[in-house]
PDB file of N, CA and C in Angstrom:
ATOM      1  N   UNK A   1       9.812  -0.750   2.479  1.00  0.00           N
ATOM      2  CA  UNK A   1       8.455  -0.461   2.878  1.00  0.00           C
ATOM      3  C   UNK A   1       8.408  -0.260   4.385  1.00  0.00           C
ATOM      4  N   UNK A   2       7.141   0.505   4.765  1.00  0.00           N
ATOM      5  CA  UNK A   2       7.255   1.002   6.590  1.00  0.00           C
ATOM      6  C   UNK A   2       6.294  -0.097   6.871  1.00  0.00           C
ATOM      7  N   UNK A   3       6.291   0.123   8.193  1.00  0.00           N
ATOM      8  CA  UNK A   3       5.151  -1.318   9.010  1.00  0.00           C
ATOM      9  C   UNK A   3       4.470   0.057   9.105  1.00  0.00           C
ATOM     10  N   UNK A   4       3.355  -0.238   9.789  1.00  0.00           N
ATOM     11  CA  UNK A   4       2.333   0.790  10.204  1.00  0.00           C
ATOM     12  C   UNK A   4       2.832   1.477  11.441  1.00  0.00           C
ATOM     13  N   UNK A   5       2.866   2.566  11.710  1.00  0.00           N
ATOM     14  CA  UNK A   5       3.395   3.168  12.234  1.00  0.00           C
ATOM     15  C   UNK A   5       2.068   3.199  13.878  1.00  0.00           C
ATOM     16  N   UNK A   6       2.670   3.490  14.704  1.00  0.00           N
ATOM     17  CA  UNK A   6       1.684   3.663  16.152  1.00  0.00           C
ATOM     18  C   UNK A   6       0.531   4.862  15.480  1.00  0.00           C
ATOM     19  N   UNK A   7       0.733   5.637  15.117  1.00  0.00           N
ATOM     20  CA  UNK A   7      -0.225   6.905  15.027  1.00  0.00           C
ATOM     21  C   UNK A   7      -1.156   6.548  13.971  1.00  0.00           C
ATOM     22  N   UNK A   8      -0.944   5.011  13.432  1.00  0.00           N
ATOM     23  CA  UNK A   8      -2.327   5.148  11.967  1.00  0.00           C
ATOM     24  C   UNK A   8      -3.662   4.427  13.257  1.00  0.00           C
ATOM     25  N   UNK A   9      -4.827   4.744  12.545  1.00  0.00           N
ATOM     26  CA  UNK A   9      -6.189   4.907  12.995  1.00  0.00           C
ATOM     27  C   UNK A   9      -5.811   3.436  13.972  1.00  0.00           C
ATOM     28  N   UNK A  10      -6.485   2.672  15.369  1.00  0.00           N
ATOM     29  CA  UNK A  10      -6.710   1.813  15.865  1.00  0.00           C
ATOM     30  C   UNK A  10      -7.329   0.680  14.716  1.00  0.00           C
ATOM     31  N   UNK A  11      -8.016   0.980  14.059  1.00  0.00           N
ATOM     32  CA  UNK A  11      -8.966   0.101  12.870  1.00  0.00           C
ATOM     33  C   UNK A  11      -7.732  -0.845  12.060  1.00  0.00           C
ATOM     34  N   UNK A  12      -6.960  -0.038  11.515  1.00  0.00           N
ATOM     35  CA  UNK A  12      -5.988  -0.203  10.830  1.00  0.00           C
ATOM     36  C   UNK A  12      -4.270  -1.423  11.587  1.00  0.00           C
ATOM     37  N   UNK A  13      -4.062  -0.651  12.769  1.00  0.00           N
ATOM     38  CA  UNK A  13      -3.313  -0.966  13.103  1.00  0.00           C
ATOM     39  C   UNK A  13      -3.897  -3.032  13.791  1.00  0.00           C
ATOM     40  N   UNK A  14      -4.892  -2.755  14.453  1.00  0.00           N
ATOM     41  CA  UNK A  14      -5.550  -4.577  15.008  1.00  0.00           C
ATOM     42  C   UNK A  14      -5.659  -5.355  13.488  1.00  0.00           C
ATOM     43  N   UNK A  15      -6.322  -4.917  12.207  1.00  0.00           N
ATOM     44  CA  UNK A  15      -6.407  -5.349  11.044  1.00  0.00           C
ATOM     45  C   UNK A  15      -5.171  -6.534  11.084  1.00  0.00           C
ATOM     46  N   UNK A  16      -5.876  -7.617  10.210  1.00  0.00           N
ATOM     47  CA  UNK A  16      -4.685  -8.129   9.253  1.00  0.00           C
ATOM     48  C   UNK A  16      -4.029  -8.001   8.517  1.00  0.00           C
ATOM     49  N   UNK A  17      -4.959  -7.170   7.394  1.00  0.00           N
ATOM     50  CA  UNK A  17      -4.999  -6.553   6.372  1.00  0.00           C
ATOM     51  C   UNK A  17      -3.604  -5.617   5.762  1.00  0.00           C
ATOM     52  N   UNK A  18      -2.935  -5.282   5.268  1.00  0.00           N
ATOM     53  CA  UNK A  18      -2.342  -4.349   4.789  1.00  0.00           C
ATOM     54  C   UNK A  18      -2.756  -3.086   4.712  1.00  0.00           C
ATOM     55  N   UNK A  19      -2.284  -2.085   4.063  1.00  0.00           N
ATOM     56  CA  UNK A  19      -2.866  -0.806   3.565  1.00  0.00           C
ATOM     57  C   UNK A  19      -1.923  -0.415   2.587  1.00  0.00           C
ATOM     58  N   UNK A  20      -2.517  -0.109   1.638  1.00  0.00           N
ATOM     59  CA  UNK A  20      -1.989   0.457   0.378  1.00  0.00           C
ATOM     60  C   UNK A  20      -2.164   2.471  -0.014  1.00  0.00           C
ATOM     61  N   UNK A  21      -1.315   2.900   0.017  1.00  0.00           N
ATOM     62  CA  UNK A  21      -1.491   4.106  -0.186  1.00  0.00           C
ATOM     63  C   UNK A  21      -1.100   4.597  -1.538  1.00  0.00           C
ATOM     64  N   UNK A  22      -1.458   5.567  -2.495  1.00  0.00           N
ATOM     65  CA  UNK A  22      -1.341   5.718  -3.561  1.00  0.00           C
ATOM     66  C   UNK A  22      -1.451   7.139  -3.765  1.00  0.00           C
ATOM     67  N   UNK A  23      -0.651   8.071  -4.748  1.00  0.00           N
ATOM     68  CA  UNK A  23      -0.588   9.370  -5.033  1.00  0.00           C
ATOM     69  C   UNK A  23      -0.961   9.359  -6.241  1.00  0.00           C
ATOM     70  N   UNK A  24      -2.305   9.618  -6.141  1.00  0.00           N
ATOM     71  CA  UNK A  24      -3.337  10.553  -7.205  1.00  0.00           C
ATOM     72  C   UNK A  24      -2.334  10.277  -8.868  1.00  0.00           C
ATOM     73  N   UNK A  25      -2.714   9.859  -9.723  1.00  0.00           N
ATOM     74  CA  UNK A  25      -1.867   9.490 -11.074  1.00  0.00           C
ATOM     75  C   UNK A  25      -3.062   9.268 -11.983  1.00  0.00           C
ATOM     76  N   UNK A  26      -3.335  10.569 -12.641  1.00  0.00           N
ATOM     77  CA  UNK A  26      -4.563  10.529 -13.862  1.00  0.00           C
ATOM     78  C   UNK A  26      -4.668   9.354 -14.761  1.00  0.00           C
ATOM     79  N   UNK A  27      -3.324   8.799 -15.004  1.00  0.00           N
ATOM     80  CA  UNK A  27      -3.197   7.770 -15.642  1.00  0.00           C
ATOM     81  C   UNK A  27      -3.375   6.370 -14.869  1.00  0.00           C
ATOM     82  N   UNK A  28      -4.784   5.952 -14.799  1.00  0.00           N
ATOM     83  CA  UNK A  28      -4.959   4.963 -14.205  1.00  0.00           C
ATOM     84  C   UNK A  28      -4.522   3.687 -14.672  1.00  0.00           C
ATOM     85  N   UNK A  29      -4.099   3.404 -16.204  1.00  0.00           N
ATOM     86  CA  UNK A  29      -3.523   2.390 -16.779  1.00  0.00           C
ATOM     87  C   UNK A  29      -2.245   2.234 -15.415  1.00  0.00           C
ATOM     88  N   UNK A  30      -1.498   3.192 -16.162  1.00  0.00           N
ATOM     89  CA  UNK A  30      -0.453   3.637 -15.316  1.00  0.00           C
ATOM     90  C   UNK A  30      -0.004   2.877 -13.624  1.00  0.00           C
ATOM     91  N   UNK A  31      -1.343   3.350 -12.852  1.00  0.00           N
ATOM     92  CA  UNK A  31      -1.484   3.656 -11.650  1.00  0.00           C
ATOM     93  C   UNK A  31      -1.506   1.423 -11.367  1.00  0.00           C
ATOM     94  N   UNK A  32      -2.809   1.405 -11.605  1.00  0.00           N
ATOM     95  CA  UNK A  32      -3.091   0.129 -11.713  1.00  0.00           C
ATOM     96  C   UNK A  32      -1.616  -0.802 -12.030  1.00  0.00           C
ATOM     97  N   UNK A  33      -1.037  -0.825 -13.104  1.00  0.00           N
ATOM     98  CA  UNK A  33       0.317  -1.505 -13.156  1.00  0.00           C
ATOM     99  C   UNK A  33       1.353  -1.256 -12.474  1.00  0.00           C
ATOM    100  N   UNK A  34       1.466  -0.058 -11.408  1.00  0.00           N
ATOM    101  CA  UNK A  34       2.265  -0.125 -10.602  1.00  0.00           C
ATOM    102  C   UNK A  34       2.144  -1.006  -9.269  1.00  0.00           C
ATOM    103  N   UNK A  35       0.717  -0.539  -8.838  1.00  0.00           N
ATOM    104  CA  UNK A  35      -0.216  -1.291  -7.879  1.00  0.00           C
ATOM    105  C   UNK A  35       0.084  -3.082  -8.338  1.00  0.00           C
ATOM    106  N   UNK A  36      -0.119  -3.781  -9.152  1.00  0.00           N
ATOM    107  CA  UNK A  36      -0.111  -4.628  -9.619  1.00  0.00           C
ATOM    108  C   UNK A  36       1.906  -5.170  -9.396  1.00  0.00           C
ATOM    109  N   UNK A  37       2.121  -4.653  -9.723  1.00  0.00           N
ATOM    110  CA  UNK A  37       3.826  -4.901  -9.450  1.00  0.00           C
ATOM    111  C   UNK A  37       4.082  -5.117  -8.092  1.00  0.00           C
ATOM    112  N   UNK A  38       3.696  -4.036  -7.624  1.00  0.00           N
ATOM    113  CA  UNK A  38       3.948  -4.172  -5.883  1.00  0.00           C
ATOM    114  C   UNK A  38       3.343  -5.078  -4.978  1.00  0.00           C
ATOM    115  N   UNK A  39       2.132  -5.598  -5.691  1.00  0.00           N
ATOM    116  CA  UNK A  39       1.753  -6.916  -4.859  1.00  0.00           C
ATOM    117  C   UNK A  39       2.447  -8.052  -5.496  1.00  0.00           C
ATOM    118  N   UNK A  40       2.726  -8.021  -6.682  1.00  0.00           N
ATOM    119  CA  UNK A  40       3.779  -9.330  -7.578  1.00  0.00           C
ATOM    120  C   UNK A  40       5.040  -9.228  -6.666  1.00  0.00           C
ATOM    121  N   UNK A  41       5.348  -8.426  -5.914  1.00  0.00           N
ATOM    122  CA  UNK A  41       6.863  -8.587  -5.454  1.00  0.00           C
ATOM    123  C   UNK A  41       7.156  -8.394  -4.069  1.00  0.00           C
ATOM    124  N   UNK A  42       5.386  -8.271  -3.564  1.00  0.00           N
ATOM    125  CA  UNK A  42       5.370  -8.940  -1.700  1.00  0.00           C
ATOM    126  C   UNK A  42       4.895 -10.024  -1.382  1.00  0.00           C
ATOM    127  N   UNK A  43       5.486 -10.367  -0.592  1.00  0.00           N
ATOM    128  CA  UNK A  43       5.359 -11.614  -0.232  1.00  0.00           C
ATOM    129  C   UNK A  43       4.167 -11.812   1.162  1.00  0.00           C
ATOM    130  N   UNK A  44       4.123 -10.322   1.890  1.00  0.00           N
ATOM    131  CA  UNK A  44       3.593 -10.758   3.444  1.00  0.00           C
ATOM    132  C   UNK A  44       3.095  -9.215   3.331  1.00  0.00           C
ATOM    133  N   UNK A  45       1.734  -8.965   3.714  1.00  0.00           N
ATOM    134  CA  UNK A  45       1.081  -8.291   3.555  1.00  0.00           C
ATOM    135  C   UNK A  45       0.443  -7.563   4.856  1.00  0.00           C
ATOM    136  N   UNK A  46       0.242  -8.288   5.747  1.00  0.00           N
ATOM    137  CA  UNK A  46      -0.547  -8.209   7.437  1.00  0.00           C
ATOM    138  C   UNK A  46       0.511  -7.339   8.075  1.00  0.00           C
ATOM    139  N   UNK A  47      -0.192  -6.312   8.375  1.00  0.00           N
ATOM    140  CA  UNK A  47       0.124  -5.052   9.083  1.00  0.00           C
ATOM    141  C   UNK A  47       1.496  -4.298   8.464  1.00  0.00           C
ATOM    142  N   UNK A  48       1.291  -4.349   7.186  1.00  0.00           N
ATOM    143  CA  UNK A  48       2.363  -3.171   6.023  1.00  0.00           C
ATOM    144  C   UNK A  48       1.492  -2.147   5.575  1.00  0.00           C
ATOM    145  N   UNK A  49       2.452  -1.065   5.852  1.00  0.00           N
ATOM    146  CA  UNK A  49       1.996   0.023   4.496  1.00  0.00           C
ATOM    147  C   UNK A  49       2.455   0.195   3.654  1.00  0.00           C
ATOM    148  N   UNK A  50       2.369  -0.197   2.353  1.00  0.00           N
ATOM    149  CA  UNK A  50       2.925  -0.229   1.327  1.00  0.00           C
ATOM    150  C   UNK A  50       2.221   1.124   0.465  1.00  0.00           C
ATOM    151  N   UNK A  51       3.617   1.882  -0.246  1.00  0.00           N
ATOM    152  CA  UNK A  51       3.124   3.090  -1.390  1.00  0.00           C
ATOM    153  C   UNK A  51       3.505   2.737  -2.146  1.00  0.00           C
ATOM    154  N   UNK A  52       2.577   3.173  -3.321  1.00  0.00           N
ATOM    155  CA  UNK A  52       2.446   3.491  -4.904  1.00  0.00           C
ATOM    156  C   UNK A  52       2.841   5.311  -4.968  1.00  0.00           C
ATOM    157  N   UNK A  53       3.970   5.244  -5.577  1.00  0.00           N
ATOM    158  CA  UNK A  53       4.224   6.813  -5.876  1.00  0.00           C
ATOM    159  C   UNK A  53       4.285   7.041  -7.273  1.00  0.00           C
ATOM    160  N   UNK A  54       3.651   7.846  -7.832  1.00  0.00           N
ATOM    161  CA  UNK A  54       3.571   8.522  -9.287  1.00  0.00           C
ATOM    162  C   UNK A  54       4.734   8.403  -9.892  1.00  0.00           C
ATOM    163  N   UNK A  55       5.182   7.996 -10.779  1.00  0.00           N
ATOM    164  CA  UNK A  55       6.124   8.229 -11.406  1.00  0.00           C
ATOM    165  C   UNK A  55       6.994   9.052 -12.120  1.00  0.00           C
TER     166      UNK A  55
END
């Protein structure tokens, strides 16, 4: 996974928060259980960008 890179928005980068990015997957069952995995298998969340890519 990347850390946030210098060029994401100021908002983003001061945040604690994480950011989750995700590629469009009609199958929201789908989408949702991937999303769901990827937080089951991080541990530290504050200032990551973590992706969900379609399968």
């Amino acid at each position: 996974m990347k850390e946030i890179s210098r060029f994401a928005p100021r908002e983003v980068r001061m945040s604690d928060a994480g950011v989750i990015l995700c590629t469009y997957n009609s199958d929201f069952s789908d989408q949702a259980k991937r999303i769901h995995e990827l937080l089951e298998s991080e541990q530290v969340f504050e200032g990551r960008l973590l992706r969900v890519n379609r399968g």
